[in-house]
N, C-alpha and C. Protein backbone atom coordinates (compact mmCIF):
# COMPACT_ATOMS: atom_id res chain seq x y z
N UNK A 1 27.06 36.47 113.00
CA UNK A 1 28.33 37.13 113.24
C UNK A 1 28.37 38.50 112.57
N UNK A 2 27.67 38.68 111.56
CA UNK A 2 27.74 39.75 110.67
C UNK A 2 27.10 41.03 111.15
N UNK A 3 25.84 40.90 112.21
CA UNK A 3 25.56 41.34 113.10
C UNK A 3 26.41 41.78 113.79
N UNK A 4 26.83 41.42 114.99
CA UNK A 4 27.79 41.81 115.75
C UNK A 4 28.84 42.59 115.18
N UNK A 5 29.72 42.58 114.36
CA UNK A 5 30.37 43.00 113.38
C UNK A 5 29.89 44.71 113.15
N UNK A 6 28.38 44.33 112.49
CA UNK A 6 28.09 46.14 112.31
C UNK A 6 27.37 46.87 113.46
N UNK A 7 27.39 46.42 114.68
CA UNK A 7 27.12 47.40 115.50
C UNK A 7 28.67 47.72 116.44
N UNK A 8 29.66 46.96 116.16
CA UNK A 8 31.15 47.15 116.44
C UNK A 8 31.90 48.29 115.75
N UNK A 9 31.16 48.04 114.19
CA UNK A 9 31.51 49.22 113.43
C UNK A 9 30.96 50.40 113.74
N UNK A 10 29.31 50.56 114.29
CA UNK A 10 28.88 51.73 114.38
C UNK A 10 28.86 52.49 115.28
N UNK A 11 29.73 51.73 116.54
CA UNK A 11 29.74 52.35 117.56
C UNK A 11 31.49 53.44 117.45
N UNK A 12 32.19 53.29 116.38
CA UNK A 12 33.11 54.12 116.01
C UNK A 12 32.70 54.62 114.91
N UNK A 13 32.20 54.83 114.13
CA UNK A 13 31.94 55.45 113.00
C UNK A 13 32.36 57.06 113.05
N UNK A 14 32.20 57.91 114.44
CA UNK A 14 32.80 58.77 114.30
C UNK A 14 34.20 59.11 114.05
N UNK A 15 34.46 58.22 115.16
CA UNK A 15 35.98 58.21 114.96
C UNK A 15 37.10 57.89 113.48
N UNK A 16 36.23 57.16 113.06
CA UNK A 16 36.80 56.52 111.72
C UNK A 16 36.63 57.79 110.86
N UNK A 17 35.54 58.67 110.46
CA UNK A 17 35.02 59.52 109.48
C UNK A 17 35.82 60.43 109.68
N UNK A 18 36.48 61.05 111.78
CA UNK A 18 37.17 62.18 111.42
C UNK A 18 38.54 61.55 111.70
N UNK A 19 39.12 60.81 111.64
CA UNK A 19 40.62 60.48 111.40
C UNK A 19 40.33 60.09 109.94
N UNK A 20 39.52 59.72 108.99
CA UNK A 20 40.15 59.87 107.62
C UNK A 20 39.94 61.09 106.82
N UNK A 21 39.28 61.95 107.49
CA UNK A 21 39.27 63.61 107.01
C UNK A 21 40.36 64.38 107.51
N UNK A 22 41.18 63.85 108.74
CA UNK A 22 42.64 64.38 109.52
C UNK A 22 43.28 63.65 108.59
N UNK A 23 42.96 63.29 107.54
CA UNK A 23 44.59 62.19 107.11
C UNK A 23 44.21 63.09 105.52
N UNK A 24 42.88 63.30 105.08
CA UNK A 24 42.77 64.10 104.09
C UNK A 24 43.59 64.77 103.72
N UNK A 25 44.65 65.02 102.32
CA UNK A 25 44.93 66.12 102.04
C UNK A 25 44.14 67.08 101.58
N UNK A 26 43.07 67.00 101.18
CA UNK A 26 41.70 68.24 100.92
C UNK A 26 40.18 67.52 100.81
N UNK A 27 39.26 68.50 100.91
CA UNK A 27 38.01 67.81 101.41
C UNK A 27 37.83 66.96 100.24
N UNK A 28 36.70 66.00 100.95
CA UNK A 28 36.34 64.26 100.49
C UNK A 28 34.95 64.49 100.16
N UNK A 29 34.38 64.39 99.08
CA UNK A 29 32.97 63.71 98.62
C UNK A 29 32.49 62.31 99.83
N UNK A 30 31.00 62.79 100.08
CA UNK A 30 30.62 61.66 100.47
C UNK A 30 31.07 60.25 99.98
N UNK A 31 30.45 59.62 98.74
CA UNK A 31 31.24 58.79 98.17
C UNK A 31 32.45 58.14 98.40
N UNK A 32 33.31 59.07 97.99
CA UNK A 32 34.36 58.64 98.42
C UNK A 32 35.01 58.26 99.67
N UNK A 33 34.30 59.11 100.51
CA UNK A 33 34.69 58.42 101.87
C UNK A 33 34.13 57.20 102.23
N UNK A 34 33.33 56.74 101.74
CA UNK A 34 32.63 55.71 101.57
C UNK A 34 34.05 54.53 101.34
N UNK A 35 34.21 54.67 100.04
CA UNK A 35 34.93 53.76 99.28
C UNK A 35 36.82 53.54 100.11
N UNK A 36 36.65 54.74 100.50
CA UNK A 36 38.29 55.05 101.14
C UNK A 36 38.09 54.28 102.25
N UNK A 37 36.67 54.52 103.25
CA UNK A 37 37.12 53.95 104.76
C UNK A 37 36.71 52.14 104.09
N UNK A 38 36.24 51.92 103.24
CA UNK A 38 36.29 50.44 102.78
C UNK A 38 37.46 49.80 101.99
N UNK A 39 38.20 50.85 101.52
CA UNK A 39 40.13 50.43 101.22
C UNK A 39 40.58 50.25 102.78
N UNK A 40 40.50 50.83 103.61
CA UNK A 40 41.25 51.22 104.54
C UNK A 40 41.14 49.86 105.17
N UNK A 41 40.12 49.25 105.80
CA UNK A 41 39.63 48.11 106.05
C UNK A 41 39.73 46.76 105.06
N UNK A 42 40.42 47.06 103.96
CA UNK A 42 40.29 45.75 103.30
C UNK A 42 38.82 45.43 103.18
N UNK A 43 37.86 45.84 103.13
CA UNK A 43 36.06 45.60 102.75
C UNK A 43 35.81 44.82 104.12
N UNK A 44 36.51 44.63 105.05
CA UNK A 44 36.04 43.80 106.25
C UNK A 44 34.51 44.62 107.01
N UNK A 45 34.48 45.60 107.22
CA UNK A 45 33.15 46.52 107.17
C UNK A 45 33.05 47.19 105.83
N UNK A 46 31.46 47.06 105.94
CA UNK A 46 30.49 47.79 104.70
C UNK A 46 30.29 48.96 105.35
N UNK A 47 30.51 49.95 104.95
CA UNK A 47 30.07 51.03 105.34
C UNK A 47 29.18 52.26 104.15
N UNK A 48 28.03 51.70 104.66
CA UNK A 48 26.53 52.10 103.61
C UNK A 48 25.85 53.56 104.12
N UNK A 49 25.58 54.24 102.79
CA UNK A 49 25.41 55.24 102.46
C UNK A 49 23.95 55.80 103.54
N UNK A 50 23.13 54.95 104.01
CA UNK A 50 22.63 55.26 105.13
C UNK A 50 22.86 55.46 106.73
N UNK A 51 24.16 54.71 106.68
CA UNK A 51 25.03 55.35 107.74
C UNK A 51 25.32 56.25 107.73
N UNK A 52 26.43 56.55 106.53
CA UNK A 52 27.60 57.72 106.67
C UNK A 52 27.10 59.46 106.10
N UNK A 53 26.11 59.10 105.52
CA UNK A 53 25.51 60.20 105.20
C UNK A 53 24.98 60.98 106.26
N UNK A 54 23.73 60.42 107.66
CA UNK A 54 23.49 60.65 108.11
C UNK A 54 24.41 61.41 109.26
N UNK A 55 25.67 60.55 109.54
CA UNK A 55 26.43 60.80 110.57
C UNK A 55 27.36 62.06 110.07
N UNK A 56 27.38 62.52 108.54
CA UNK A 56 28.33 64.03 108.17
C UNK A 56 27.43 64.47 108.59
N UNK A 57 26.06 64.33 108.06
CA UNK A 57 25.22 65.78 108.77
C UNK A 57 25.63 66.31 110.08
N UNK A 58 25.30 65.30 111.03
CA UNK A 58 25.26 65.38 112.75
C UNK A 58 27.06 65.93 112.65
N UNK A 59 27.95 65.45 112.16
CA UNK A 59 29.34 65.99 112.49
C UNK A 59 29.08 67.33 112.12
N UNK A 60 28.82 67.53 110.54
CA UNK A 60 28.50 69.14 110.52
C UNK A 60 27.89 70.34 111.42
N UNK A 61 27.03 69.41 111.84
CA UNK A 61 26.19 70.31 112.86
C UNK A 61 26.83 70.31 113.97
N UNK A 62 27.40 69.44 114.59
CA UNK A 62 28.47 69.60 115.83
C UNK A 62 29.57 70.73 115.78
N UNK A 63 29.55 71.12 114.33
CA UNK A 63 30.89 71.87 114.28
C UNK A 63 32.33 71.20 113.82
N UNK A 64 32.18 69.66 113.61
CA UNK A 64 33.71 68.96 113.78
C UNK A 64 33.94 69.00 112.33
N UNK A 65 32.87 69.18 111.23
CA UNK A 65 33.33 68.81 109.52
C UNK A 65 32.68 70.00 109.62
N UNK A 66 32.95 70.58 108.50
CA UNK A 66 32.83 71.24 107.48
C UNK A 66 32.42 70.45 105.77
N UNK A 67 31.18 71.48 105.53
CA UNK A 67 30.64 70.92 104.03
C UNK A 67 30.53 71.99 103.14
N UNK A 68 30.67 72.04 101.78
CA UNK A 68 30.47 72.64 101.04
C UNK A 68 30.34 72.36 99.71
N UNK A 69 29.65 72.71 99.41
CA UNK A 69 28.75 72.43 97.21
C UNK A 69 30.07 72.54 96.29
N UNK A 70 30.38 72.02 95.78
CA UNK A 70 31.19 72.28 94.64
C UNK A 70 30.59 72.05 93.30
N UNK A 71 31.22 72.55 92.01
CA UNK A 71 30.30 72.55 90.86
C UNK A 71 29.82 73.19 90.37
N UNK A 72 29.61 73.82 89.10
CA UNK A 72 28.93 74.59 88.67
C UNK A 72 27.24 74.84 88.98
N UNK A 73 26.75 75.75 89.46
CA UNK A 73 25.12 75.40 89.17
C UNK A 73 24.42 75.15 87.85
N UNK A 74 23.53 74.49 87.86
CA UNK A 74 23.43 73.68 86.44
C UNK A 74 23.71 72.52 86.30
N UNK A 75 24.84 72.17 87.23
CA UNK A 75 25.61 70.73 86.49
C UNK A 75 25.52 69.72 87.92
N UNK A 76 25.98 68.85 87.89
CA UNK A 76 26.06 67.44 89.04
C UNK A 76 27.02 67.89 89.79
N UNK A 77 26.18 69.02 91.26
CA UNK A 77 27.10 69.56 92.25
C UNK A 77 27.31 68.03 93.58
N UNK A 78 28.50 68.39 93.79
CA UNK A 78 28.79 67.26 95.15
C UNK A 78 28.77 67.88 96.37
N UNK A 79 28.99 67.50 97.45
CA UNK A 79 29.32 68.16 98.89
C UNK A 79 30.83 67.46 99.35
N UNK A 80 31.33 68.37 99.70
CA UNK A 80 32.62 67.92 99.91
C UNK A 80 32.94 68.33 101.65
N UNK A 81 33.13 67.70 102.52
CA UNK A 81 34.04 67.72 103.60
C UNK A 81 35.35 67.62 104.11
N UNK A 82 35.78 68.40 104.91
CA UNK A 82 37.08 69.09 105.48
C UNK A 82 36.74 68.50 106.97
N UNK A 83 37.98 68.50 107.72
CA UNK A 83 37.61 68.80 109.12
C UNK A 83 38.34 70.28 110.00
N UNK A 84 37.42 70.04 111.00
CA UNK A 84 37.75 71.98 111.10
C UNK A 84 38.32 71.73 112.78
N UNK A 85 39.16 72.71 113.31
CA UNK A 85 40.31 72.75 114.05
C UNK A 85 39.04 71.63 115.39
N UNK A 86 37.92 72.32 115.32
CA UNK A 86 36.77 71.76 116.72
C UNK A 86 36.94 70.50 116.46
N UNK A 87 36.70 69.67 114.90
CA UNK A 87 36.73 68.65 114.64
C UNK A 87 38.34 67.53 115.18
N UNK A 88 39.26 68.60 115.23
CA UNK A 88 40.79 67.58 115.26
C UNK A 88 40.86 67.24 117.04
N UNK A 89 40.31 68.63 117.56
CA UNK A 89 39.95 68.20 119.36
C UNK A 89 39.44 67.33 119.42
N UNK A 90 38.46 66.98 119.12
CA UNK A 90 37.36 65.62 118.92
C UNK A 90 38.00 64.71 118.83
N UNK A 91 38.91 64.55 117.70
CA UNK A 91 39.47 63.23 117.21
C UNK A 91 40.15 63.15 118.02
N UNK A 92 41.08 64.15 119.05
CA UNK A 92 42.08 63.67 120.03
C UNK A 92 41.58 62.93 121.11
N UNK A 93 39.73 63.94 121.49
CA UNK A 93 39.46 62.94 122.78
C UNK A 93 39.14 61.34 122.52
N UNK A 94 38.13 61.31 120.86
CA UNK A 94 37.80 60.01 121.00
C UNK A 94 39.38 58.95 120.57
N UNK A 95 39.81 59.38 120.28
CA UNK A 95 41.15 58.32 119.94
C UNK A 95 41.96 58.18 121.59
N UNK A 96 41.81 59.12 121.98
CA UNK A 96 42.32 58.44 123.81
C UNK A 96 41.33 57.39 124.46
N UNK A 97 40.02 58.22 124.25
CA UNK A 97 39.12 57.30 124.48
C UNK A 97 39.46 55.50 124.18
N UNK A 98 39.57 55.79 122.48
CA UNK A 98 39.77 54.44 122.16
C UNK A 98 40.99 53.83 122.46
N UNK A 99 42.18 54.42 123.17
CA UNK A 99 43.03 53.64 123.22
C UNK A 99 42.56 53.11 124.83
N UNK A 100 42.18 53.79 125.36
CA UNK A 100 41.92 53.38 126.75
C UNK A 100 41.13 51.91 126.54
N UNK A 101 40.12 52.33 125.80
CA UNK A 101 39.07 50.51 125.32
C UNK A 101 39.88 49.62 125.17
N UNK A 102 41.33 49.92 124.54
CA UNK A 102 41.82 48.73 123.84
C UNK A 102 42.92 48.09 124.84
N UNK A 103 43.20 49.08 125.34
CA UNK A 103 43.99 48.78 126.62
C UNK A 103 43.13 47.52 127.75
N UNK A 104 41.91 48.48 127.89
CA UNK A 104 40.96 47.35 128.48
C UNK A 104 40.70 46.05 128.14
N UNK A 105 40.44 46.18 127.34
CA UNK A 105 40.40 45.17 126.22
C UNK A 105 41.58 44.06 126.38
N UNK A 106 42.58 44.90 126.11
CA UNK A 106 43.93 43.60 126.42
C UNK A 106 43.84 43.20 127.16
N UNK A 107 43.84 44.04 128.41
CA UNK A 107 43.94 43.14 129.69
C UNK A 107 43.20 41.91 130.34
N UNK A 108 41.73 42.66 129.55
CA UNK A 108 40.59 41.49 130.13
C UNK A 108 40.96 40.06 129.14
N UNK A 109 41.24 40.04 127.81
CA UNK A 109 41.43 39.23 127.10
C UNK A 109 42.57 38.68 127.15
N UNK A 110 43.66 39.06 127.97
CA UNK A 110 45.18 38.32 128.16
C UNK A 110 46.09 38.17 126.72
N UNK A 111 45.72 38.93 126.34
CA UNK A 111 46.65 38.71 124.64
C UNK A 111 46.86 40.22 124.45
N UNK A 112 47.78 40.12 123.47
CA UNK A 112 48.69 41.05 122.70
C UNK A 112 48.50 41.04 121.12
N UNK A 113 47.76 42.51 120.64
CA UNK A 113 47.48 42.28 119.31
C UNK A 113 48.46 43.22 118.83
């Protein structure tokens, strides 16, 4: 079951990373987004640092996040992410997207969540 579970999770992972950078009041450490989208969920998905790491890059490079070094040089710099106006379009198409799934979803399944 646990299986099934994380390829359910990974097939939104975008969506999840830029609606909790739209809910951001200022940019998020890797890390922490880590730990936040696992509050958010009650720990029901793990969401591991070989995922989410990989997938800021690819957002960065899409244009939808924004990254940048914070820290002194010398000292234990972090990367911190924002999302940037390209990034909030995104989140509008895939969140229609997803409501459309869930819509589907209801119907085929005959229940009301």
């Amino acid at each position: 079951m646990v299986g099934r579970i994380d390829q359910m999770r990974k097939g939104t992972t975008t969506l999840v990373l830029l609606k909790l950078l739209a809910d951001a009041e200022e940019p998020v450490h890797g890390y922490e987004i880590i730990q936040r989208l696992e509050a958010r969920c009650e720990g029901f998905f793990r969401f591991r640092e070989g995922l989410i790491y990989p997938r800021l890059n690819e957002l960065e490079k899409r244009g939808w996040i924004e990254g940048r070094w914070i820290g002194e040089p010398g000292t234990r710099r972090r990367k911190v992410y924002a999302i940037t106006r390209a990034g909030l379009q995104q989140l509008d198409a895939e969140l229609a997207q997803w409501k459309g799934f869930c819509r589907a979803m209801r119907q085929l399944l005959r229940t009301v969540f």
